[in-house]
Protein backbone atom coordinates (compact mmCIF):
# COMPACT_ATOMS: atom_id res chain seq x y z
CA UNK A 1 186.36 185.24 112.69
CA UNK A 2 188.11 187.53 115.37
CA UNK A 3 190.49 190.24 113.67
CA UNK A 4 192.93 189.51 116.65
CA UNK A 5 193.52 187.42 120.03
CA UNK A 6 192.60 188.80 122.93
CA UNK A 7 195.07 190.69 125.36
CA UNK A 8 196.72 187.76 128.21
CA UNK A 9 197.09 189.21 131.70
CA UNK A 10 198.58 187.79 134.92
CA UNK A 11 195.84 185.57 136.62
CA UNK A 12 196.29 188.40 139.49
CA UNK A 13 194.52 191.31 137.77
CA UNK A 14 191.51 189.35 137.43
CA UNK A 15 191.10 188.02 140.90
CA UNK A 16 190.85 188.15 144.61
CA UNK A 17 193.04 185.34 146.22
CA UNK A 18 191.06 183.77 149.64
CA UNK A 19 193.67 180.89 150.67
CA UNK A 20 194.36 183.01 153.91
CA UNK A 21 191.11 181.23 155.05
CA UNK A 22 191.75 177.56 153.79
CA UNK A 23 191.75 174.97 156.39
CA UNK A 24 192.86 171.60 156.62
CA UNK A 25 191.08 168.70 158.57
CA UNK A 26 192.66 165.65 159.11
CA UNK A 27 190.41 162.72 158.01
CA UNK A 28 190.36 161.39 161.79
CA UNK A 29 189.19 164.74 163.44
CA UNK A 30 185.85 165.55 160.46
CA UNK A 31 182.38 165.10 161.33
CA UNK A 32 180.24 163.71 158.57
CA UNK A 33 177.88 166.64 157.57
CA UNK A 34 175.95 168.04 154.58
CA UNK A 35 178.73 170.03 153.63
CA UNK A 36 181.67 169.81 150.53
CA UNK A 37 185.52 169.53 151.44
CA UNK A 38 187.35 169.94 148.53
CA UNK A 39 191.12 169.28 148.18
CA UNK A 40 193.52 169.42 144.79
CA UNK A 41 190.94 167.30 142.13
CA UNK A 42 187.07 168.32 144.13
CA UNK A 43 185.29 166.91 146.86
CA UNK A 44 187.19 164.26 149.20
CA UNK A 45 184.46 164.17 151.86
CA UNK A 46 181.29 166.30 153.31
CA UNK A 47 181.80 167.67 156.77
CA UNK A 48 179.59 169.71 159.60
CA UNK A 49 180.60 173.33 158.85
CA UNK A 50 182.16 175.20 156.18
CA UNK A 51 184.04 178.65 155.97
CA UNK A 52 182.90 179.41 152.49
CA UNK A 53 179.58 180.82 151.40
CA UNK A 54 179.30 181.50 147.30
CA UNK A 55 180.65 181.10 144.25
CA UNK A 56 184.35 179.97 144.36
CA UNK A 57 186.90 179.42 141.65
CA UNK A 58 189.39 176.47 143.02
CA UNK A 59 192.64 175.71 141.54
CA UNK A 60 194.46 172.60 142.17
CA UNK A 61 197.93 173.57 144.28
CA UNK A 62 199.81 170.15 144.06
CA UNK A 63 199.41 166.55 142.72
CA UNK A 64 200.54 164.70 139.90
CA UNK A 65 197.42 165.91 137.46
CA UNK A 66 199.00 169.02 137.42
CA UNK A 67 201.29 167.33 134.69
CA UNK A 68 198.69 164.81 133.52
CA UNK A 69 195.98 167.01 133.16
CA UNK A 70 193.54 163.74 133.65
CA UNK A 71 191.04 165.41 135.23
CA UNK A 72 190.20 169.85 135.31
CA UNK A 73 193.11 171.06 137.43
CA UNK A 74 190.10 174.26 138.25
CA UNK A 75 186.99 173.70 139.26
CA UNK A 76 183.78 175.87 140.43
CA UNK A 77 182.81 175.41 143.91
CA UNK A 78 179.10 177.20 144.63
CA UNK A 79 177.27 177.38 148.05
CA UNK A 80 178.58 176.35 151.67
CA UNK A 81 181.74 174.20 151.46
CA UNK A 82 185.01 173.80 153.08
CA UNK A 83 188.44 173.83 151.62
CA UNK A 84 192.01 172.69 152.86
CA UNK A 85 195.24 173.75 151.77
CA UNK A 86 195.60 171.74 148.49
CA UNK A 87 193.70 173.74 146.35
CA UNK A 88 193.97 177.72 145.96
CA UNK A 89 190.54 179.83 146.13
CA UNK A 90 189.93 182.64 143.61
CA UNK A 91 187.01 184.86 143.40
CA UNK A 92 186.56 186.91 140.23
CA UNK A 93 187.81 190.63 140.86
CA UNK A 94 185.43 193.57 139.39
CA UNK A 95 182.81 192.77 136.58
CA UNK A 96 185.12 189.35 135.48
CA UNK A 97 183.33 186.19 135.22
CA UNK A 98 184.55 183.36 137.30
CA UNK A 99 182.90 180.70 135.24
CA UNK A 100 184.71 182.52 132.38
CA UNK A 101 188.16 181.85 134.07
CA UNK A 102 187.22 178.57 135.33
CA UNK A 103 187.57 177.91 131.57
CA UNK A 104 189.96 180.02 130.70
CA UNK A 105 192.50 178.05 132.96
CA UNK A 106 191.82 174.79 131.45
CA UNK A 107 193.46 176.41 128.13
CA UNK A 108 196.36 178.06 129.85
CA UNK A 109 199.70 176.79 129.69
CA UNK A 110 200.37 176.27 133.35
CA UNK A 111 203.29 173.94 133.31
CA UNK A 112 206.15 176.70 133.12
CA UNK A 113 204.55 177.88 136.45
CA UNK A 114 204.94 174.48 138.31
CA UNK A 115 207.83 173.67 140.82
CA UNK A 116 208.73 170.19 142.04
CA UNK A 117 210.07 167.34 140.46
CA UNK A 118 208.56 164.28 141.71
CA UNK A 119 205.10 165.80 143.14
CA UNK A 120 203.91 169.24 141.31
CA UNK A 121 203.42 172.06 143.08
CA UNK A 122 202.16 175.77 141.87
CA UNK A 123 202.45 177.99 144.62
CA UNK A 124 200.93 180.85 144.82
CA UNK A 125 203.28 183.39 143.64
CA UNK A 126 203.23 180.84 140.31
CA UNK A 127 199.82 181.12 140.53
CA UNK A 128 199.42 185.33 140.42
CA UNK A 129 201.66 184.65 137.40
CA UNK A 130 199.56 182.79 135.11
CA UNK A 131 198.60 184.52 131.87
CA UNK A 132 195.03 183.76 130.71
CA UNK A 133 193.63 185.93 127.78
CA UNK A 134 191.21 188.80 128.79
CA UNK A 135 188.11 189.56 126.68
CA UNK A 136 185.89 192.09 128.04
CA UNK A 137 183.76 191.23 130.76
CA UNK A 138 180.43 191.00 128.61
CA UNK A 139 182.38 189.11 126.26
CA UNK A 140 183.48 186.46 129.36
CA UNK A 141 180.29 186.07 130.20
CA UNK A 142 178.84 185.59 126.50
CA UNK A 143 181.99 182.59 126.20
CA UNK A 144 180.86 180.90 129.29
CA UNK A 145 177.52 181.18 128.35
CA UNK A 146 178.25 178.63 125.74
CA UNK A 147 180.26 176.16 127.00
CA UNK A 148 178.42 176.57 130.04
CA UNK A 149 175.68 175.35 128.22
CA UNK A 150 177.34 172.92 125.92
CA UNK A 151 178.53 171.06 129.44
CA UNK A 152 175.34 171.16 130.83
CA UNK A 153 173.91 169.33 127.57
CA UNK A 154 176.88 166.90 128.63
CA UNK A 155 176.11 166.65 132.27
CA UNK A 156 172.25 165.88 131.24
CA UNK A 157 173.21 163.08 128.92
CA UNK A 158 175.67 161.89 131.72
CA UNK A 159 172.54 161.78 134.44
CA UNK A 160 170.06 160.26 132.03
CA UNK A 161 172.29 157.59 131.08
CA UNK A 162 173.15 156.91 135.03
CA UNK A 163 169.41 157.02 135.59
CA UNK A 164 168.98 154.33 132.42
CA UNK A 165 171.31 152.14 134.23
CA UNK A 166 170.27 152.06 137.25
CA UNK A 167 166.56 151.16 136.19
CA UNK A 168 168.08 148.39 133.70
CA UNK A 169 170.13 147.21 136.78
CA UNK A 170 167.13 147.24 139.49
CA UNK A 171 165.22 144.99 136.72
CA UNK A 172 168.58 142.48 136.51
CA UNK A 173 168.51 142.61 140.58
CA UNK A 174 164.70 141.79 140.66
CA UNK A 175 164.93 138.96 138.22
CA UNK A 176 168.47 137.05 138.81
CA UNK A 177 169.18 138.09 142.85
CA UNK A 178 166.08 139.09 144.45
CA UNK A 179 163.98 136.61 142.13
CA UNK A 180 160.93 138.57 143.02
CA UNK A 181 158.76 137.24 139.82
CA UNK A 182 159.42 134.19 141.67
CA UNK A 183 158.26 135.14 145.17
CA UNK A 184 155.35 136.69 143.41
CA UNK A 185 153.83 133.51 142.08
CA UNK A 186 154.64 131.93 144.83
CA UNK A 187 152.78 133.44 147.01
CA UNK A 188 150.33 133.81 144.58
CA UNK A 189 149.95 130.10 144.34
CA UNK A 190 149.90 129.45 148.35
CA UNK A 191 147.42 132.09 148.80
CA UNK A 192 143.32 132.42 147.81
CA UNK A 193 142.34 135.45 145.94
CA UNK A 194 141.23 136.99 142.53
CA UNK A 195 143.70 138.67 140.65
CA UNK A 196 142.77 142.28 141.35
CA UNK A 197 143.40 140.99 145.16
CA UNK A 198 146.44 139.34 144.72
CA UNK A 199 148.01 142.49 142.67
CA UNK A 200 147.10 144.89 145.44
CA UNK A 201 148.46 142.51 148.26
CA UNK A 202 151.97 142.79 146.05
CA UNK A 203 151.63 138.86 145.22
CA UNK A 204 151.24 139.27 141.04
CA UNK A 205 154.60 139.62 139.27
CA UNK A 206 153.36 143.06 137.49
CA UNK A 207 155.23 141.78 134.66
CA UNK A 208 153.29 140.91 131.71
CA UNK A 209 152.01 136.93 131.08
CA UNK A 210 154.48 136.18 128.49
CA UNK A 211 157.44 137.00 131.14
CA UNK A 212 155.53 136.06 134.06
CA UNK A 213 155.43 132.20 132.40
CA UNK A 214 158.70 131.74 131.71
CA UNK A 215 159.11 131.96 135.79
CA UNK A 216 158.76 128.83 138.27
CA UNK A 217 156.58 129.41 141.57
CA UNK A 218 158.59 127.93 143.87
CA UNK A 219 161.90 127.49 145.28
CA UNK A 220 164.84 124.83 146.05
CA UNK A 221 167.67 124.19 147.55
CA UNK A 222 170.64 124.24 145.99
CA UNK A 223 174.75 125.32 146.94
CA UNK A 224 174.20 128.70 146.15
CA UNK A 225 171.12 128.33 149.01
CA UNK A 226 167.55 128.97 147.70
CA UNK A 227 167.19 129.06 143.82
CA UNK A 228 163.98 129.51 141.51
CA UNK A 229 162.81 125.80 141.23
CA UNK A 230 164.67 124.41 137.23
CA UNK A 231 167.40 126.71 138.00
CA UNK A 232 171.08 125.15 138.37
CA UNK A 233 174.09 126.79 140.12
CA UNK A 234 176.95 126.40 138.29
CA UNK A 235 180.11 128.74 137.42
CA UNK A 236 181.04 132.02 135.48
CA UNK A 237 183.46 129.51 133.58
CA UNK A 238 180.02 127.29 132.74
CA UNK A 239 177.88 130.25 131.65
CA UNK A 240 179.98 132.41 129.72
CA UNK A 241 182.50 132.79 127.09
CA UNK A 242 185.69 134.26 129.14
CA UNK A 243 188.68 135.68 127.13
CA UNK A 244 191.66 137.02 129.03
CA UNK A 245 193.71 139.93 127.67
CA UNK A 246 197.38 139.12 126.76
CA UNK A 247 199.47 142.40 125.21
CA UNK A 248 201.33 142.76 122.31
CA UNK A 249 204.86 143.60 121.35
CA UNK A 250 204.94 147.19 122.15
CA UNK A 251 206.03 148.20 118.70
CA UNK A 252 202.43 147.38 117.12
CA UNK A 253 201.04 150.29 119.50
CA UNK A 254 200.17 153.21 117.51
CA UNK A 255 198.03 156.10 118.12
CA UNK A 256 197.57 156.98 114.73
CA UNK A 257 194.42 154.83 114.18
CA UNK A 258 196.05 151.46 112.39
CA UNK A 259 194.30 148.24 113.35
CA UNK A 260 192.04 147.68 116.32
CA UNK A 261 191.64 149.81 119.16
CA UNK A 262 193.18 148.30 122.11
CA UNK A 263 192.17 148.55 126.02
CA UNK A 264 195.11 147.12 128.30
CA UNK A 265 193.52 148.43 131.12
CA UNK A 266 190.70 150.18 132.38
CA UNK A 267 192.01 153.75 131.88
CA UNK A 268 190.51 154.55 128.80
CA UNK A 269 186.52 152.94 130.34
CA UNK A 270 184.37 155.47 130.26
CA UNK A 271 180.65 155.07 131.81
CA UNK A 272 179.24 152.51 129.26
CA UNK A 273 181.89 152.75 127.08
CA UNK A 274 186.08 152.71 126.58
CA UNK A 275 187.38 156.29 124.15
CA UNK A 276 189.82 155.08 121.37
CA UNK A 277 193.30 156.48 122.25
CA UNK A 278 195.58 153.31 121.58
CA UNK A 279 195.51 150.96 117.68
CA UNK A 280 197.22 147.55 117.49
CA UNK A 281 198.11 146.15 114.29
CA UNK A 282 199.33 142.74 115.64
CA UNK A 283 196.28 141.93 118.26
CA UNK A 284 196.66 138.61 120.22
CA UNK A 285 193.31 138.13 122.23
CA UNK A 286 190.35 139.80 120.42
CA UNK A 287 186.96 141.15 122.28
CA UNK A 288 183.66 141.01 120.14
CA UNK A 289 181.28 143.73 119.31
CA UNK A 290 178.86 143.81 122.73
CA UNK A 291 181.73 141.97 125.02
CA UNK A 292 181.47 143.12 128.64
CA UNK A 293 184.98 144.31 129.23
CA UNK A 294 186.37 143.86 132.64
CA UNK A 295 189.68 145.15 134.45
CA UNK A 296 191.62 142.30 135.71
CA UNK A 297 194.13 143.64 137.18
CA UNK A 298 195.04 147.13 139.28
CA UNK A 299 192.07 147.43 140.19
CA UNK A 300 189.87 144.28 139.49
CA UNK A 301 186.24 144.67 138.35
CA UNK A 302 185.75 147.78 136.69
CA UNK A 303 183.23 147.25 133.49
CA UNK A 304 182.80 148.97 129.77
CA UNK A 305 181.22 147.40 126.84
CA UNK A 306 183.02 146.47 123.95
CA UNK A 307 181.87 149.72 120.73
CA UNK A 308 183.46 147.55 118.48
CA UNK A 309 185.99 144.02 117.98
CA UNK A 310 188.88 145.13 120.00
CA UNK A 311 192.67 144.58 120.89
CA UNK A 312 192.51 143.33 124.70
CA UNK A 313 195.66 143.08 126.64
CA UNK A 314 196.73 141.51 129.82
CA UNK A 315 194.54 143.90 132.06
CA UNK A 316 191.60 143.24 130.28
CA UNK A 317 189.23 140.51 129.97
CA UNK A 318 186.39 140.13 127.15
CA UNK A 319 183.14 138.43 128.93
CA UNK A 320 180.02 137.10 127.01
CA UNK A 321 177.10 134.68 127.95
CA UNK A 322 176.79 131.28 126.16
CA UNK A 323 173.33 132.78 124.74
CA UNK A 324 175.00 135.74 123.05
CA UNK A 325 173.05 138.02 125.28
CA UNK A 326 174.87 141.25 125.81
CA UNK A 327 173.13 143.04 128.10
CA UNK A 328 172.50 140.15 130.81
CA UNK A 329 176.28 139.68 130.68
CA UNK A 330 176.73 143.58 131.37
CA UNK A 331 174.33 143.31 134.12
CA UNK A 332 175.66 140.06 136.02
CA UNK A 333 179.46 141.44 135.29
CA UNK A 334 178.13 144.71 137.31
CA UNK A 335 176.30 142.52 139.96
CA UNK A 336 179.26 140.72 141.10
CA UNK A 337 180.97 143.96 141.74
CA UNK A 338 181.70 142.76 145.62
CA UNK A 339 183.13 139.42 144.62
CA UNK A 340 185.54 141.38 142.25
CA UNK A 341 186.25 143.71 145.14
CA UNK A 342 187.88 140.71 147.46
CA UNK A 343 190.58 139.62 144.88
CA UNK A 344 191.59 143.41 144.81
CA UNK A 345 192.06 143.47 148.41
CA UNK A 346 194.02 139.85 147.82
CA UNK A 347 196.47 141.35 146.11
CA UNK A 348 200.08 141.46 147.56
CA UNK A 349 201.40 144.37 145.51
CA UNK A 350 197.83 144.97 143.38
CA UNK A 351 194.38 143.36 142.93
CA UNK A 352 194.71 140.64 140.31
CA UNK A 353 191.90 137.66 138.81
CA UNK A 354 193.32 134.92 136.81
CA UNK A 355 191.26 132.82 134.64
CA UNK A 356 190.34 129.77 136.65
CA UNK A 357 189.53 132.13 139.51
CA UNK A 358 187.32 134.12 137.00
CA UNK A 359 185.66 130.33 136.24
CA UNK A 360 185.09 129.89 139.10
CA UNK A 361 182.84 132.72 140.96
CA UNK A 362 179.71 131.11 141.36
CA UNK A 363 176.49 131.79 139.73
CA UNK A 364 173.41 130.56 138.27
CA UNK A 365 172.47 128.47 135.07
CA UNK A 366 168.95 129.98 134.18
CA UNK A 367 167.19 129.34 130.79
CA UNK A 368 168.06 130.68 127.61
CA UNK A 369 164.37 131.78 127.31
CA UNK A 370 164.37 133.74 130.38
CA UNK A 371 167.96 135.06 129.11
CA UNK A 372 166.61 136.04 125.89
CA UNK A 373 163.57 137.88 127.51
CA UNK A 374 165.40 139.91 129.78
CA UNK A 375 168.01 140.83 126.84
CA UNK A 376 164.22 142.14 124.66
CA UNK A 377 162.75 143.81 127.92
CA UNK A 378 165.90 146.09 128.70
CA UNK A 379 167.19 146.60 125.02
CA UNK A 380 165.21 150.11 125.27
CA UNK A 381 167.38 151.24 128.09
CA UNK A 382 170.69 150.14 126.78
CA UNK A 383 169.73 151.55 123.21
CA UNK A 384 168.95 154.92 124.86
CA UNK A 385 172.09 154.85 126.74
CA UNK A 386 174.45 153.93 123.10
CA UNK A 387 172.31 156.44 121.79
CA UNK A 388 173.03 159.03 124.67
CA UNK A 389 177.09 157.78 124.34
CA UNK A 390 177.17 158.94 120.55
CA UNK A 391 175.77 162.32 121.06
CA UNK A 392 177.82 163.01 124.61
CA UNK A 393 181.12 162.18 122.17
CA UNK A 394 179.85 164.21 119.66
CA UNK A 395 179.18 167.53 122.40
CA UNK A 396 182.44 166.60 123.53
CA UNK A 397 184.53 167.21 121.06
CA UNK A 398 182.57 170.27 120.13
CA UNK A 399 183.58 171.82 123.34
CA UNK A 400 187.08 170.61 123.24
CA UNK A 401 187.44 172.15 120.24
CA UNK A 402 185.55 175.49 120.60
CA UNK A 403 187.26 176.24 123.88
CA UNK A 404 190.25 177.14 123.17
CA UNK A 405 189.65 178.73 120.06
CA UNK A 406 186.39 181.38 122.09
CA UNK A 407 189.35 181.65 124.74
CA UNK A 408 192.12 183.10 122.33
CA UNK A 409 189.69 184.75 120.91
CA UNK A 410 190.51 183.52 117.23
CA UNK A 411 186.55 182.73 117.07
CA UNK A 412 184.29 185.18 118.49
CA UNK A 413 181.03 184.35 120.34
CA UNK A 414 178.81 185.61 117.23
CA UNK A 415 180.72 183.02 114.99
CA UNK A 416 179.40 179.93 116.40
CA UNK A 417 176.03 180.98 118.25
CA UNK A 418 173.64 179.91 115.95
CA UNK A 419 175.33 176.45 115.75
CA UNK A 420 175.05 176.01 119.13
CA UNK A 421 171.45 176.79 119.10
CA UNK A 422 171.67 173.60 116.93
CA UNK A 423 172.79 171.14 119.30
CA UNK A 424 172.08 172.22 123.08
């Protein structure tokens, strides 16, 4: 353990300050181009030029996360990218390490420097004034080392579970919207040919014969237009289980961990899954284990997956197929992102979906053996991506808790190298 915390020094001392060269762009007057403009939280929109070239330290200069701290209030921009005048631009000064600082101002205590009451503001004399502790510059490099790589472990996770998805989702689309097993045998069926043929001229299903059966080979007409022939349209309200979030007196909130956790919105959804920040010891609606979660309200249609039987309020609803079938309730819940879309532009004062409105989207009745197959065939990805969740959590709070601790310097960098080795 480290003897002593390292020295603080103004932010000043270890950097040069570039927001001289900052420009703003009003949305109307950018051309779309290959390159980053960043503002207070990262990148609002790519452009056609830029006036930076390298590796960039921004710091948020105004906005309400200033005080929330939702998101990083600093952030490292690399390369050729544009900024405007919401976020200052720092460059490392002699041998200090920007990435080092980048973290170092995530631990700092900022909120002494901030002016404004209803919309934060650190100017930049503020700014020069922030105290961030100073290890020596081999020592800022060794500390950003590891939770450089510690994040990169997280961003990994992060891409392989977006890349899980999306394959999971592209099999959902080519089953239940595109119905391309269908077309396949289909045109199959109309057409002459031996098998090796009709696979080359894209008319087999390349889905093995156990799936392949449980498809028709022809279409019909139906009020939701063409439909695999045996299918039904029908309703969400038909199909699945729907259970709409009502909240609880305010005095069973706790955050202590008594009773279930509870979701009244969707700010606690994270990709696949909601974090645990709110407990309810009185719950009145109830999501199962495997419930597609849904945001009902400000904004409508944004999806998690239930970890666990959960508290739901008012902004929430719970969502599972009549077959049990978690992951082709996920799936449809994410297809119908664009019909969830229009009753958030409906709203008068904010996007809202009542129940019989919920009920009523329209969508089809397929068969619970076709369900059931799909739920086997992408079980893989979605057990990859749980398993993917549980270790991103667990890097997570390894990194929350190591940086500011390698910051202060109250652990030193050989203290916990070998157990990073361990997990990155």
């Amino acid at each position: 353990m480290g003897s002593k915390l390292y020295p603080l020094r103004p932010l000043n001392s270890m950097v040069d300050i570039y927001d001289y060269m900052r420009i703003p762009v009003k949305k109307s007057d950018r051309k779309p181009g290959p390159y980053p403009y960043y503002g207070a939280s990262g990148i609002v929109d790519y452009v056609d030029s830029y006036i930076f070239d390298g590796e960039y330290l921004l710091l948020a200069e105004d906005g309400e996360n200033l005080r929330s701290l939702n998101t990083p209030i600093a952030f490292m921009a690399s390369g050729k990218f544009w900024v405007n005048n919401h976020a200052h631009i720092l460059k490392r000064s002699s041998d200090n390490s920007t990435k080092y600082l980048h973290y170092a101002l995530q631990y700092a205590d900022i909120q002494s420097y901030l002016s404004g009451s209803t919309r934060p503001k650190l100017t930049q004399s503020d700014m020069k004034r922030i105290l961030v502790h100073y290890p020596h510059p081999y020592e800022q490099r060794a500390i950003a080392h590891i939770l450089g790589s510690l994040d990169d472990k997280i961003e990994l996770n992060r891409q392989m579970n977006r890349t899980l998805e999306a394959m999971a989702q592209a099999i959902f689309k080519s089953w239940f919207v595109d119905f391309l097993p269908v077309r396949a045998k289909q045109s199959a069926r109309t057409q002459t040919g031996d098998p090796v043929h009709a696979k080359a001229e894209g008319r087999d299903t390349g889905l093995p014969a156990e799936i392949a059966k449980l498809f028709p080979d022809s279409f019909e007409e139906s009020e939701l237009g063409l439909i695999p022939k045996g299918w039904n349209s029908s309703f969400l309200g038909q199909e699945f289980q729907i259970t709409m979030g009502q909240s609880p007196p305010g005095n069973t909130y706790n955050e202590i961990g008594e009773g279930l956790s509870f979701f009244q919105g969707r700010r606690d959804f994270g990709f696949r899954f909601p974090s645990k920040r709110v407990y309810c010891t009185a719950p009145k609606r109830i999501a199962k284990y495997g419930d597609t979660l849904v945001s009902v309200r400000a904004p409508v249609g944004d999806i998690n997956m239930a970890l666990n039987e959960c508290c739901i309020g008012r902004g929430v609803a719970g969502i599972r197929h009549n077959s049990e079938s978690r992951s082709y309730t996920y799936y449809t819940m994410k297809t119908l992102s664009d019909t969830f879309a229009q009753f958030e532009a409906d709203g008068t004062v904010f996007g809202a979906i009542n129940k019989n409105q919920f009920a009523d989207i329209p969508w089809l009745s397929i068969s619970k053996d076709i369900v059931d197959m799909f739920e086997s065939f992408v079980f893989p990805y979605d057990e990859y991506i749980y398993n993917n969740s549980t270790e991103l959590t667990g890097l997570i709070n390894i990194r929350d808790i190591l940086l500011p601790k390698l910051i202060s310097g109250e652990l030193r960098v050989p203290d916990v190298e070998d157990f990073i080795g361990t997990v990155v």
